[in-house]
N, C-alpha and C. Protein backbone atom coordinates (compact mmCIF):
# COMPACT_ATOMS: atom_id res chain seq x y z
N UNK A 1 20.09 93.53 -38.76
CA UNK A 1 21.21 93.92 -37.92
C UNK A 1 20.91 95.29 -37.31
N UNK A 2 21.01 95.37 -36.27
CA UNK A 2 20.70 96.53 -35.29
C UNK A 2 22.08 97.81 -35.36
N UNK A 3 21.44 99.27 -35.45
CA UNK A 3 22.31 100.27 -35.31
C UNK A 3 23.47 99.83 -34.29
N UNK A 4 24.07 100.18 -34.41
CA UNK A 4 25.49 100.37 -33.61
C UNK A 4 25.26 101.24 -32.79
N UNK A 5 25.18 101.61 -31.53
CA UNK A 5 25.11 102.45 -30.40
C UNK A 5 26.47 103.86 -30.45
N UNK A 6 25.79 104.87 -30.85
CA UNK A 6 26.32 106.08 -31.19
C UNK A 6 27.64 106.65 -29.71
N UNK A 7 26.98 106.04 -28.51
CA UNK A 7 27.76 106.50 -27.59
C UNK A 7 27.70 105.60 -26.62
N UNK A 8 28.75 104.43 -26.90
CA UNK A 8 28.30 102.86 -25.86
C UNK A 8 28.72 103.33 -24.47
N UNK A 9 27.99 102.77 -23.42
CA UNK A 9 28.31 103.26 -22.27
C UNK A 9 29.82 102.90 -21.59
N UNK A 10 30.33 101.85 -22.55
CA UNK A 10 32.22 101.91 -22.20
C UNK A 10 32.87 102.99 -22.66
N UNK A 11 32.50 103.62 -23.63
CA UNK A 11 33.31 104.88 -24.16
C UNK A 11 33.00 105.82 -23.13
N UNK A 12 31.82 105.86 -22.47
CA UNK A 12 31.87 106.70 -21.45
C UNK A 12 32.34 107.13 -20.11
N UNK A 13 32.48 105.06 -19.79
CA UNK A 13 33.02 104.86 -18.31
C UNK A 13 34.51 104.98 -18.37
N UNK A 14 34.96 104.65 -20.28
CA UNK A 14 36.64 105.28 -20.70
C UNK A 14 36.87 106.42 -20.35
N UNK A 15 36.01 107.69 -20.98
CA UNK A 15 36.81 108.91 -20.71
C UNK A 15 36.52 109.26 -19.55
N UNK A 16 35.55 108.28 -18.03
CA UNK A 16 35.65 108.98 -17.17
C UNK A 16 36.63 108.27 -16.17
N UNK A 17 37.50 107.61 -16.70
CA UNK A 17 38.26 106.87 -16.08
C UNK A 17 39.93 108.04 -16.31
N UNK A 18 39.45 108.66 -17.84
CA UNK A 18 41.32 109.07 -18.36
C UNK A 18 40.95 110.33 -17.84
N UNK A 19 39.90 110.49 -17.23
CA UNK A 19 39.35 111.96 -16.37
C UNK A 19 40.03 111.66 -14.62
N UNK A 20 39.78 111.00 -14.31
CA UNK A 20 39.76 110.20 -12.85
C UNK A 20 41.48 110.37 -13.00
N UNK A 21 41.78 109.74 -14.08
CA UNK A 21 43.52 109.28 -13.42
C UNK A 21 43.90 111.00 -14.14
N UNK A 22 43.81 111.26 -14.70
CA UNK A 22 44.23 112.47 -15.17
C UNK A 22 44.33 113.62 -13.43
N UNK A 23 43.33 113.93 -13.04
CA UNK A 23 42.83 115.13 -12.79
C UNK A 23 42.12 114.98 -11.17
N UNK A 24 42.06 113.35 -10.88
CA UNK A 24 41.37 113.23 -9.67
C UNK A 24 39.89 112.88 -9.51
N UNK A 25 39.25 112.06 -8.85
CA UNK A 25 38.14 111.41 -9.19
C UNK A 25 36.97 112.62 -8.81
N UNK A 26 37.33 113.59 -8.25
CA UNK A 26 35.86 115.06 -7.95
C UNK A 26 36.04 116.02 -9.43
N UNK A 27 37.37 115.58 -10.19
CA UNK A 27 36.74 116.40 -11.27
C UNK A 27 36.48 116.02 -12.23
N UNK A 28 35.83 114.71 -12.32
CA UNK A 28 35.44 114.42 -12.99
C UNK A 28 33.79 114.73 -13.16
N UNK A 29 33.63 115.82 -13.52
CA UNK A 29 31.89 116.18 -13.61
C UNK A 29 31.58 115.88 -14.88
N UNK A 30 30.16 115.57 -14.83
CA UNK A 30 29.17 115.51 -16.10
C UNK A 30 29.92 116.13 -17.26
N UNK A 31 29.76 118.07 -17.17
CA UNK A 31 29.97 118.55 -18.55
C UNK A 31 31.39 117.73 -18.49
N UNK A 32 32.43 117.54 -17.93
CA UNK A 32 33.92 116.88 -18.41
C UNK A 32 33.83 115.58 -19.01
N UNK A 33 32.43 115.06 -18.92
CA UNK A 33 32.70 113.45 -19.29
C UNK A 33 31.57 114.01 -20.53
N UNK A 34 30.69 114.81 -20.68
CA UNK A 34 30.64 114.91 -21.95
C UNK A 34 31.58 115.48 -23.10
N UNK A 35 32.44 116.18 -22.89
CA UNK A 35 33.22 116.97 -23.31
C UNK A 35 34.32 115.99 -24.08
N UNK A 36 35.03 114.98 -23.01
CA UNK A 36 35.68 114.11 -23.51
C UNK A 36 35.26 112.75 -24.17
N UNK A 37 34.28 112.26 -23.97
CA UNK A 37 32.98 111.00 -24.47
C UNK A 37 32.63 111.73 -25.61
N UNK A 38 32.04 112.76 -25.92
CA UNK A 38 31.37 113.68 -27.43
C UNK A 38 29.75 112.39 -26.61
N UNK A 39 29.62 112.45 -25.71
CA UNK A 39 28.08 111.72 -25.65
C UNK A 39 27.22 112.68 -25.02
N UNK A 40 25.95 112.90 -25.24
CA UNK A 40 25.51 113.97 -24.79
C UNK A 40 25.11 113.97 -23.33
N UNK A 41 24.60 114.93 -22.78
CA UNK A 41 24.16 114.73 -21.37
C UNK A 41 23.06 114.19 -20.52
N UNK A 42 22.36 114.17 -21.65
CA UNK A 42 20.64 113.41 -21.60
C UNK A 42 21.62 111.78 -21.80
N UNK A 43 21.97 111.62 -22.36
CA UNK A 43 22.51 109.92 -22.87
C UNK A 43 23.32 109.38 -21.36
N UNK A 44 24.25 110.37 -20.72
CA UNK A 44 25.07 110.16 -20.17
C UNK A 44 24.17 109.98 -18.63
N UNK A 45 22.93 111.09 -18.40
CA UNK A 45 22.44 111.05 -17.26
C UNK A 45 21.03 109.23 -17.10
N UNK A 46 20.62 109.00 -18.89
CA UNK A 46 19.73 108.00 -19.00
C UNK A 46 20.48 106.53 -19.03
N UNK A 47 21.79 106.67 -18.97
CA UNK A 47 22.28 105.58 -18.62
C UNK A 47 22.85 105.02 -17.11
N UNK A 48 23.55 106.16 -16.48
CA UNK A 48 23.75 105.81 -15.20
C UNK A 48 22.97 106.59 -13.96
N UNK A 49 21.88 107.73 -14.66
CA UNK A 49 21.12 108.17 -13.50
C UNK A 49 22.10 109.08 -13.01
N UNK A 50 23.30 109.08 -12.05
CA UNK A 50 23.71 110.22 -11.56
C UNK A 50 25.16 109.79 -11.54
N UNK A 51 25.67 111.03 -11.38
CA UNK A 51 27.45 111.12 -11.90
C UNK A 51 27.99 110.08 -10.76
N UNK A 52 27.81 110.41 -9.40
CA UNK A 52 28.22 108.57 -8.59
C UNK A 52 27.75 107.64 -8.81
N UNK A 53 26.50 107.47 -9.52
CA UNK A 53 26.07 106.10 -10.08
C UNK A 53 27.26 105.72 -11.12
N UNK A 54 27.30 106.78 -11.67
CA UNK A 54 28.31 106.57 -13.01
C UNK A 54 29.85 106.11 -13.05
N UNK A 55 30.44 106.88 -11.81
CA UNK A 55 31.62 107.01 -11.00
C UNK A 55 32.14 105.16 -10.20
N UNK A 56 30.75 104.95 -9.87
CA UNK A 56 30.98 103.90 -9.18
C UNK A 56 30.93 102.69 -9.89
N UNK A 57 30.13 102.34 -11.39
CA UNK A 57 30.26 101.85 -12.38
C UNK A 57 31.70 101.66 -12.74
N UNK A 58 31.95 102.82 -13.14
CA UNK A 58 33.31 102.98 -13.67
C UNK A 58 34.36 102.07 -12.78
N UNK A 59 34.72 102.34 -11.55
CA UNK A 59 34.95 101.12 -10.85
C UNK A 59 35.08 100.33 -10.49
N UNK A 60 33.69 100.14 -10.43
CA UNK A 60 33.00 98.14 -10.59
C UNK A 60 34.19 97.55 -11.78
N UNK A 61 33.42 97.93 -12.56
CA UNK A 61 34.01 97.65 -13.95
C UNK A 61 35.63 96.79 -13.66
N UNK A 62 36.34 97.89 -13.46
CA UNK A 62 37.55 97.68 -13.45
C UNK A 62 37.96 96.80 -12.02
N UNK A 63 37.18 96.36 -10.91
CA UNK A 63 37.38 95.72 -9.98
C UNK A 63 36.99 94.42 -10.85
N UNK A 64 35.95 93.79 -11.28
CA UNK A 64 35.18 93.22 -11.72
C UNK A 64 36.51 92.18 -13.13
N UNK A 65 36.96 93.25 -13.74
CA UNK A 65 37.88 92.60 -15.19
C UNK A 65 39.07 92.20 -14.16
N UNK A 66 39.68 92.43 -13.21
CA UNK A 66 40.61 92.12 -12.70
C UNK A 66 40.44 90.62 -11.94
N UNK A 67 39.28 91.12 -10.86
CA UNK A 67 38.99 89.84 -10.06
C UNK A 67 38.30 88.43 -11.14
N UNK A 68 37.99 88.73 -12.44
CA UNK A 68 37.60 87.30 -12.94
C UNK A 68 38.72 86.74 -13.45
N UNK A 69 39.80 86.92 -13.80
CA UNK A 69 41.31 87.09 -13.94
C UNK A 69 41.86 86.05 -12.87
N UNK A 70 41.97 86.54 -11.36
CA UNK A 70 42.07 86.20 -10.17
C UNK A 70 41.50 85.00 -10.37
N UNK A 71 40.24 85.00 -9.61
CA UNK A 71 39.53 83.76 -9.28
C UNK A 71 39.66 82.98 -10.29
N UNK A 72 39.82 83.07 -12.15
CA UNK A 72 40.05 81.93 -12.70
C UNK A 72 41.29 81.21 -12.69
N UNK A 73 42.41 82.36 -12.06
CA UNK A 73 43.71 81.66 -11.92
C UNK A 73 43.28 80.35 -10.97
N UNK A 74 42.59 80.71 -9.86
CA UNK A 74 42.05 80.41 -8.19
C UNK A 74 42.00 78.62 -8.77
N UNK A 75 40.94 78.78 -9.69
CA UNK A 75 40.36 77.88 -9.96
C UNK A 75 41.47 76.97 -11.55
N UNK A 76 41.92 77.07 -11.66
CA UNK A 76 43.19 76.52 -12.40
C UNK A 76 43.84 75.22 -12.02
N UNK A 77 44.42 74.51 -12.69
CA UNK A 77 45.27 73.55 -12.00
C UNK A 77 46.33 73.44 -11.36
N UNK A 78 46.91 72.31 -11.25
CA UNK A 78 47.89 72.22 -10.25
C UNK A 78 48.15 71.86 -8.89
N UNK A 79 49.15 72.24 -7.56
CA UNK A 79 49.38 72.45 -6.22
C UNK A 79 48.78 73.41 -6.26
N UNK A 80 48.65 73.44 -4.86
CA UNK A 80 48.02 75.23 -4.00
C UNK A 80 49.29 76.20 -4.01
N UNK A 81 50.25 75.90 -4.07
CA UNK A 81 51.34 76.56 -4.57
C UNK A 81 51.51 77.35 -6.06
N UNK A 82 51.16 76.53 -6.89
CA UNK A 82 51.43 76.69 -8.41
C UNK A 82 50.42 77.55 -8.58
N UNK A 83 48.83 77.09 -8.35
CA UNK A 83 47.51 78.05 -8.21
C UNK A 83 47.55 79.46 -7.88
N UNK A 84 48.42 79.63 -6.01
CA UNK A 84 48.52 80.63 -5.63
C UNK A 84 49.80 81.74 -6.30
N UNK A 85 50.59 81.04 -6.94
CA UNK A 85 51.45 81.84 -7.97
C UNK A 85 50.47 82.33 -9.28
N UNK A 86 49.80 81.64 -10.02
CA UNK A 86 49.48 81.92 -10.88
C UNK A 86 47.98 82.78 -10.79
N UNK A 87 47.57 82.97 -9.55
CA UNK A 87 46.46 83.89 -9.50
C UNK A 87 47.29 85.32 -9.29
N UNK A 88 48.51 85.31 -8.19
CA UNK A 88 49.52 86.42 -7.77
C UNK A 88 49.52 87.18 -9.65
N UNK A 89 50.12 86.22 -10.54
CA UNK A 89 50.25 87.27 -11.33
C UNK A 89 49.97 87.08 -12.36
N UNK A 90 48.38 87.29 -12.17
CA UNK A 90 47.24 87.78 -12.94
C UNK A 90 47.35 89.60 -12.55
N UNK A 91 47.35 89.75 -11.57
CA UNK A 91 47.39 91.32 -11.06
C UNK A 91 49.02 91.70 -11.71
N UNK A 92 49.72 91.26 -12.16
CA UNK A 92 51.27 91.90 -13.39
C UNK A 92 50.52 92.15 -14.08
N UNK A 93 50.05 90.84 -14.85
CA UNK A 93 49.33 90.67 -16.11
C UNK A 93 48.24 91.68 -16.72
N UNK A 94 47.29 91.60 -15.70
CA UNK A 94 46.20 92.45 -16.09
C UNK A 94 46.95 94.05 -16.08
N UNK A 95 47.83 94.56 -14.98
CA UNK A 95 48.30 95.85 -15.17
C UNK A 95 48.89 95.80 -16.23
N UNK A 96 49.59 95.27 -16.95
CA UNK A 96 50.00 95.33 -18.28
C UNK A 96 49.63 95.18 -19.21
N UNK A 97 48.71 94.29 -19.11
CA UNK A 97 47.29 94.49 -20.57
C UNK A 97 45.94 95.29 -20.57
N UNK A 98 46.00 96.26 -19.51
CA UNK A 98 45.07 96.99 -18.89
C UNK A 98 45.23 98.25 -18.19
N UNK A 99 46.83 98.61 -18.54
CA UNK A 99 47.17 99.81 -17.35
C UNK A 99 46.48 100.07 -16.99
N UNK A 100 45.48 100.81 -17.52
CA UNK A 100 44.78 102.10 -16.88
C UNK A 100 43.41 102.01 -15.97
N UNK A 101 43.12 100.47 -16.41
CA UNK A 101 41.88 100.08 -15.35
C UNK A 101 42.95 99.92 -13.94
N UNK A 102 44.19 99.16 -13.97
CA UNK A 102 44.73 98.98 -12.82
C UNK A 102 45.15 99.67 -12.08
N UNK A 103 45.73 101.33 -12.93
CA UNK A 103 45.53 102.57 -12.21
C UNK A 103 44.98 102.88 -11.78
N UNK A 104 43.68 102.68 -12.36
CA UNK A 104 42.44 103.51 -11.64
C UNK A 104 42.08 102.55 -10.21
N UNK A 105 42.33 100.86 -10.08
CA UNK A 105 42.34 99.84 -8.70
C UNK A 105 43.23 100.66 -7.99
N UNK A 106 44.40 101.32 -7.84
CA UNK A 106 45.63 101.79 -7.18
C UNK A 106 45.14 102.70 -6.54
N UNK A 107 44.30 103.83 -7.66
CA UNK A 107 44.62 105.01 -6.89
C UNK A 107 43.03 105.60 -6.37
N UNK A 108 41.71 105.03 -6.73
CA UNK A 108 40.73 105.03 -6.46
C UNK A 108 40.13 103.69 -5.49
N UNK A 109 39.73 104.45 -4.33
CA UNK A 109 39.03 102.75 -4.05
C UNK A 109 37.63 103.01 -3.46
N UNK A 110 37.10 101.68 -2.80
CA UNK A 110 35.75 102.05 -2.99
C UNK A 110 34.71 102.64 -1.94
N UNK A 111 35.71 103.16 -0.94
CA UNK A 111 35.29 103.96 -0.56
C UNK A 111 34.82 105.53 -0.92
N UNK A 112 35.95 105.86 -1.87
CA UNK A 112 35.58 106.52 -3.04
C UNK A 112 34.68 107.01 -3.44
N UNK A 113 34.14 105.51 -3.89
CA UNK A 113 33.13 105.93 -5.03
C UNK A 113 31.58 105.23 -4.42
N UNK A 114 31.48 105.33 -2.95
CA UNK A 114 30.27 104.64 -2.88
C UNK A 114 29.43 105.92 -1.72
N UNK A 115 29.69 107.00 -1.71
CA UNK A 115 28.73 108.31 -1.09
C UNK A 115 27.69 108.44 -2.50
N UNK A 116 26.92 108.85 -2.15
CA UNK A 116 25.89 109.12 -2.97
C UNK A 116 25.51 108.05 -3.97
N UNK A 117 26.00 107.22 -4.05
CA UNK A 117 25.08 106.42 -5.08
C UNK A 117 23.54 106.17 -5.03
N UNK A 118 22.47 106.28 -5.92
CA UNK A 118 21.06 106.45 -5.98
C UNK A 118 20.73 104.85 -6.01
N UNK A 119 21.51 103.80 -7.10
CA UNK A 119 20.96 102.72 -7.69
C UNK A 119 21.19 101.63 -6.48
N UNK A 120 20.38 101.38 -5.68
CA UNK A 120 20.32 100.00 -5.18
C UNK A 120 20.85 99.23 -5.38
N UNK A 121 20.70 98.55 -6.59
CA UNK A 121 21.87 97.25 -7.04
C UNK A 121 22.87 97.59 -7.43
N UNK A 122 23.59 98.63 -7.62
CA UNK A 122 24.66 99.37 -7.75
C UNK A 122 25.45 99.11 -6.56
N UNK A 123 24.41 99.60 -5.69
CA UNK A 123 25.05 99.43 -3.91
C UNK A 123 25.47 98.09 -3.09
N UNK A 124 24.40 97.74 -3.92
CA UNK A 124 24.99 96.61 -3.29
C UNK A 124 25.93 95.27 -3.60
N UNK A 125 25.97 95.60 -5.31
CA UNK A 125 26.87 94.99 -6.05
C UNK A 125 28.18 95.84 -5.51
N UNK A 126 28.52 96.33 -5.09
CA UNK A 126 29.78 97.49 -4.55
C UNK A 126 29.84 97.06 -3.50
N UNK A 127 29.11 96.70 -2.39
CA UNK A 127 29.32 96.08 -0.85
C UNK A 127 29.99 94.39 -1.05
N UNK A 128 29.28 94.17 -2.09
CA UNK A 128 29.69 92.44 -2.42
C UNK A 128 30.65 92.07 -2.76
N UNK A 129 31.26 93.27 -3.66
CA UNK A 129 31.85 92.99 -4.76
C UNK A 129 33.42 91.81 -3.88
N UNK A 130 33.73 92.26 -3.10
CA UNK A 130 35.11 91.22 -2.86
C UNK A 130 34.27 89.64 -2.33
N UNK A 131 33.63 89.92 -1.96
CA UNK A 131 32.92 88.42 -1.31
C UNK A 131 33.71 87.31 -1.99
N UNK A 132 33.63 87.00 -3.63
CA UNK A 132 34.04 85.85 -4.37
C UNK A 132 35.46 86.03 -3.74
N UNK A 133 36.48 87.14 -4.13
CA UNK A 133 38.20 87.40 -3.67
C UNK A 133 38.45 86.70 -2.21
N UNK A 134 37.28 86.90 -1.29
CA UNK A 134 37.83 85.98 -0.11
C UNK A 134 37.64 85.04 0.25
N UNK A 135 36.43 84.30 -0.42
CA UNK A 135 36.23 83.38 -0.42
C UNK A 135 37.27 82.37 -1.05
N UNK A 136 37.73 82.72 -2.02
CA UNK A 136 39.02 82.01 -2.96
C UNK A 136 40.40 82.37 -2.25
N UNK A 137 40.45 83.22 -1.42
CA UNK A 137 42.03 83.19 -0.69
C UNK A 137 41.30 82.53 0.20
N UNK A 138 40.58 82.46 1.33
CA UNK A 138 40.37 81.51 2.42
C UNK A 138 40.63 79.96 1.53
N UNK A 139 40.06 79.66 0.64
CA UNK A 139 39.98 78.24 -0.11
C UNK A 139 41.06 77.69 -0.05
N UNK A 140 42.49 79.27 -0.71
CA UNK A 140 43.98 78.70 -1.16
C UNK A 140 44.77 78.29 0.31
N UNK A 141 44.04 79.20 0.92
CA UNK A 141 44.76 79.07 2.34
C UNK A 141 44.37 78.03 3.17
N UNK A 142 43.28 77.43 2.91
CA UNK A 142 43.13 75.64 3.18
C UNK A 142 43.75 74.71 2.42
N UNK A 143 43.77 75.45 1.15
CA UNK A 143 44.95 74.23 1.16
C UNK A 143 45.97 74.02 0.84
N UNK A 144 46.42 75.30 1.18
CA UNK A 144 47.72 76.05 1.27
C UNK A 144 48.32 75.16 2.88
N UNK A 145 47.46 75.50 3.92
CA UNK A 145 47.86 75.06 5.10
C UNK A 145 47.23 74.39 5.84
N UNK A 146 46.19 73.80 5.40
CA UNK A 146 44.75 72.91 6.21
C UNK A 146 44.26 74.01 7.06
N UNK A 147 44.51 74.98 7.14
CA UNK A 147 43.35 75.66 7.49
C UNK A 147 42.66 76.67 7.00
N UNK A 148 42.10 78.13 7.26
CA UNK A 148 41.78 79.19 7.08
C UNK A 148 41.63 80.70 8.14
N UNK A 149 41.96 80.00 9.21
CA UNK A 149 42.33 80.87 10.59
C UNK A 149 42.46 82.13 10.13
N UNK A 150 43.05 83.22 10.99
CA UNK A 150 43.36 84.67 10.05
C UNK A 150 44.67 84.66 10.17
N UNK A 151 45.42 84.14 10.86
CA UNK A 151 46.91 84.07 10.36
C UNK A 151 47.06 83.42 9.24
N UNK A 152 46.45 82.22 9.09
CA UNK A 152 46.89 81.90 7.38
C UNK A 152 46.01 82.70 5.95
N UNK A 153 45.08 82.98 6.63
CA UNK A 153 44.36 83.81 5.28
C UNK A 153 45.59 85.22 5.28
N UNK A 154 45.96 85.96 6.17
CA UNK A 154 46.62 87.24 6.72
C UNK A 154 48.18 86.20 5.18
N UNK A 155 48.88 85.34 5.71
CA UNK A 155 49.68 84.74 5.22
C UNK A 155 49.62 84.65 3.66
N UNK A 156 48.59 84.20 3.15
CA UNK A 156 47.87 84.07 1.61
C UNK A 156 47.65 84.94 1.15
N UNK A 157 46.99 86.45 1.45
CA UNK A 157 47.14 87.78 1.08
C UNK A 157 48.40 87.88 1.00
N UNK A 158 49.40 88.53 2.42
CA UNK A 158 50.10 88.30 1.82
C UNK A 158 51.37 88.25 0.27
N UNK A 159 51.25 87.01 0.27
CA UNK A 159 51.96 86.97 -0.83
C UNK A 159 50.96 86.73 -2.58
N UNK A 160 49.90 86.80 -2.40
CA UNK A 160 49.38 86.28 -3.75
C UNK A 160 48.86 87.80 -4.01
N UNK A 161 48.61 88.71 -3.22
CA UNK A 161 47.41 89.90 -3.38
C UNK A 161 48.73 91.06 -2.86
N UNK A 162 49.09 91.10 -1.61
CA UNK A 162 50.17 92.13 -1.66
C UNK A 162 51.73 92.65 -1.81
N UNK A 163 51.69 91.14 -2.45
CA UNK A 163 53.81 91.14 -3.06
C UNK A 163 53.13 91.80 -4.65
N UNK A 164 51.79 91.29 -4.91
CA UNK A 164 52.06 91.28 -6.69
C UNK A 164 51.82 93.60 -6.73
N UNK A 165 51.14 93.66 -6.00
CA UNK A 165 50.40 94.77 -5.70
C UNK A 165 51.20 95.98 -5.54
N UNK A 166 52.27 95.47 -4.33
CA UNK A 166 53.73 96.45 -4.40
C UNK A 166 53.82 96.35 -5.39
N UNK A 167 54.69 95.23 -5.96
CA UNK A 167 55.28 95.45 -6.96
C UNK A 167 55.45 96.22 -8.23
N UNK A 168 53.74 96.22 -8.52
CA UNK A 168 53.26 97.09 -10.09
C UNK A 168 52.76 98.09 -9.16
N UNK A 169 52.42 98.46 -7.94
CA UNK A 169 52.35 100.41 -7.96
C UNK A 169 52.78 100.84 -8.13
N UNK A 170 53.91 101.30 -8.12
CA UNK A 170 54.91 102.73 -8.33
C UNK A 170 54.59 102.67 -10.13
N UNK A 171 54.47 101.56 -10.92
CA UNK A 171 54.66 101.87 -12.34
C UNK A 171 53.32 102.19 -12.53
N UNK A 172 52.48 101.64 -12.13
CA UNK A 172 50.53 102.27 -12.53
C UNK A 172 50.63 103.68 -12.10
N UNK A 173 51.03 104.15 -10.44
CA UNK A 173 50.98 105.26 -10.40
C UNK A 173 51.59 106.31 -11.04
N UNK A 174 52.77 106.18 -12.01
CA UNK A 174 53.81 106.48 -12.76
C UNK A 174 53.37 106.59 -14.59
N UNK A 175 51.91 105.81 -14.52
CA UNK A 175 51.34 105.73 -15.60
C UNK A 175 51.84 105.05 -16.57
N UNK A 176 52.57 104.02 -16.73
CA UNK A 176 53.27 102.61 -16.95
C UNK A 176 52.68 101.72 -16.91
N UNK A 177 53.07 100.54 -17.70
CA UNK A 177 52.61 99.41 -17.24
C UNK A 177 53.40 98.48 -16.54
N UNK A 178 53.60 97.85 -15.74
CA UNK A 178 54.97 97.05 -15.24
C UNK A 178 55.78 96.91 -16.19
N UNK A 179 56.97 96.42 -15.98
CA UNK A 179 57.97 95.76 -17.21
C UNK A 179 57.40 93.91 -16.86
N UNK A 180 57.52 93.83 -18.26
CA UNK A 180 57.39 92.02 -18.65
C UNK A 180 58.52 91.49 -18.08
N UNK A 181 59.82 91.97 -17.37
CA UNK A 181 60.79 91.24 -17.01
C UNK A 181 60.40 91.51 -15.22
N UNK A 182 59.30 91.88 -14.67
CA UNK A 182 59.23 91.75 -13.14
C UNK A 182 58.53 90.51 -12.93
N UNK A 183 57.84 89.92 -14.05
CA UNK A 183 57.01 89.16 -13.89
C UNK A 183 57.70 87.92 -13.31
N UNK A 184 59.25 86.98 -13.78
CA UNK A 184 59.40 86.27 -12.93
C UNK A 184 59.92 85.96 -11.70
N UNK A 185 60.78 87.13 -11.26
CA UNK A 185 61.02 87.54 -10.03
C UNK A 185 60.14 87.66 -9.13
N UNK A 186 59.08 88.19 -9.52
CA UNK A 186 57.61 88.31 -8.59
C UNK A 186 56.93 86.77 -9.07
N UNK A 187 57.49 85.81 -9.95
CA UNK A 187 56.60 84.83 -9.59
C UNK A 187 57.12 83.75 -8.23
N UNK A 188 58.59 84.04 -8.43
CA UNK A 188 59.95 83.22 -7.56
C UNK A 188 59.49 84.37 -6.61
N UNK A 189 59.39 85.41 -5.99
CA UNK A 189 59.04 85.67 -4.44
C UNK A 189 57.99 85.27 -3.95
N UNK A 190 56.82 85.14 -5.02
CA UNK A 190 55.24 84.77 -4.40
C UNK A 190 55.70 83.40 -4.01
N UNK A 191 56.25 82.62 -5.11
CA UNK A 191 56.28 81.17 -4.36
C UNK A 191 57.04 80.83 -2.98
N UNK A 192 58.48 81.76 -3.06
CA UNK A 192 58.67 81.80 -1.80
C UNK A 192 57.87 82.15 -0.16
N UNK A 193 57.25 83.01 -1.05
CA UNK A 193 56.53 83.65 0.14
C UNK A 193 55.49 82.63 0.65
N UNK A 194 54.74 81.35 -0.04
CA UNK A 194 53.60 80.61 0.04
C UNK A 194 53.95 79.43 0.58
N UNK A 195 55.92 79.31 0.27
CA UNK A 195 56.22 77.86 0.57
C UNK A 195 57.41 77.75 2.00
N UNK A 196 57.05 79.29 2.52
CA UNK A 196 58.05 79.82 3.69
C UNK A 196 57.69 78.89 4.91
């Protein structure tokens, strides 16, 4: 059985995340993410190479746990109705079993965090990263409405990506997690909104 990793690189992309929502994503420097991680700076620089490599990780990350969430709702059973409700609130869900990654979706984005990055596949996993997200609202929105035009994709956002989105900002930015009682009100507007 292999050592246990003294300073896993999630404990790191953690405290540079409770750095980020704390204090703002520029102050989050090196010595601050060693300071709060206890990981040293050789560990911290041999894992992500440079503090926007690191920054933008941190990110990914949390784009990444949200959208597999999403797209497995996407891919779920049911109507294109029932589907497009139940991907809508995966984004409650995850802010509530996740505040603080969903804080950090709210109030960081990726424009953000993509100046200076060194790592290539870093970069370009960060340019990609929504590709799967629209591909699966164009999908719902075929067959949501037989088509995919940009009025109906515009329509499918919307209500599955920006009713759920209002809804839980003010409490992420507030450092909250939604309340468990918005969840069916926001499931009865998404459906309205899909079956308008």
């Amino acid at each position: 059985m292999g050592r246990a990793e003294r300073h896993p690189a999630g404990s790191i992309l953690d405290a540079a995340r409770e750095l980020v929502l704390a204090d703002g994503l520029r102050t989050a420097t090196v010595d601050r993410i060693v300071v709060a991680s206890g990981a040293p700076k050789g560990s911290i620089y041999h894992r992500f190479g440079t503090l926007d490599d690191l920054l933008a990780t941190m990110w990914l990350r949390a784009v990444r746990a949200s959208q597999d969430r999403f797209l497995a709702a996407l891919d779920g059973p049911g109507d294109a109705v029932t589907v497009g409700v139940a991907a809508a609130l995966t984004l409650h869900d995850f802010a509530r079993e996740e505040p603080d990654e969903a804080a950090l979706l709210i109030t960081v984005r990726r424009r953000d965090v993509e100046r200076g990055i060194r790592d290539e596949d870093l970069a370009r996993r960060l340019t990609t990263v929504n590709a799967p997200i629209e591909r699966g609202v164009e999908d719902l929105a075929t067959r949501l409405y037989g088509r995919a035009d940009r009025q109906a994709v515009e329509r499918t956002v919307l209500a599955v990506v920006d009713l759920p989105l209002g809804a839980i900002r003010r409490h992420l930015l507030a450092r909250r997690p939604p309340p468990p009682e918005l969840r069916d009100p926001l499931g009865r507007a998404v459906r309205a909104a899909l079956q308008d």
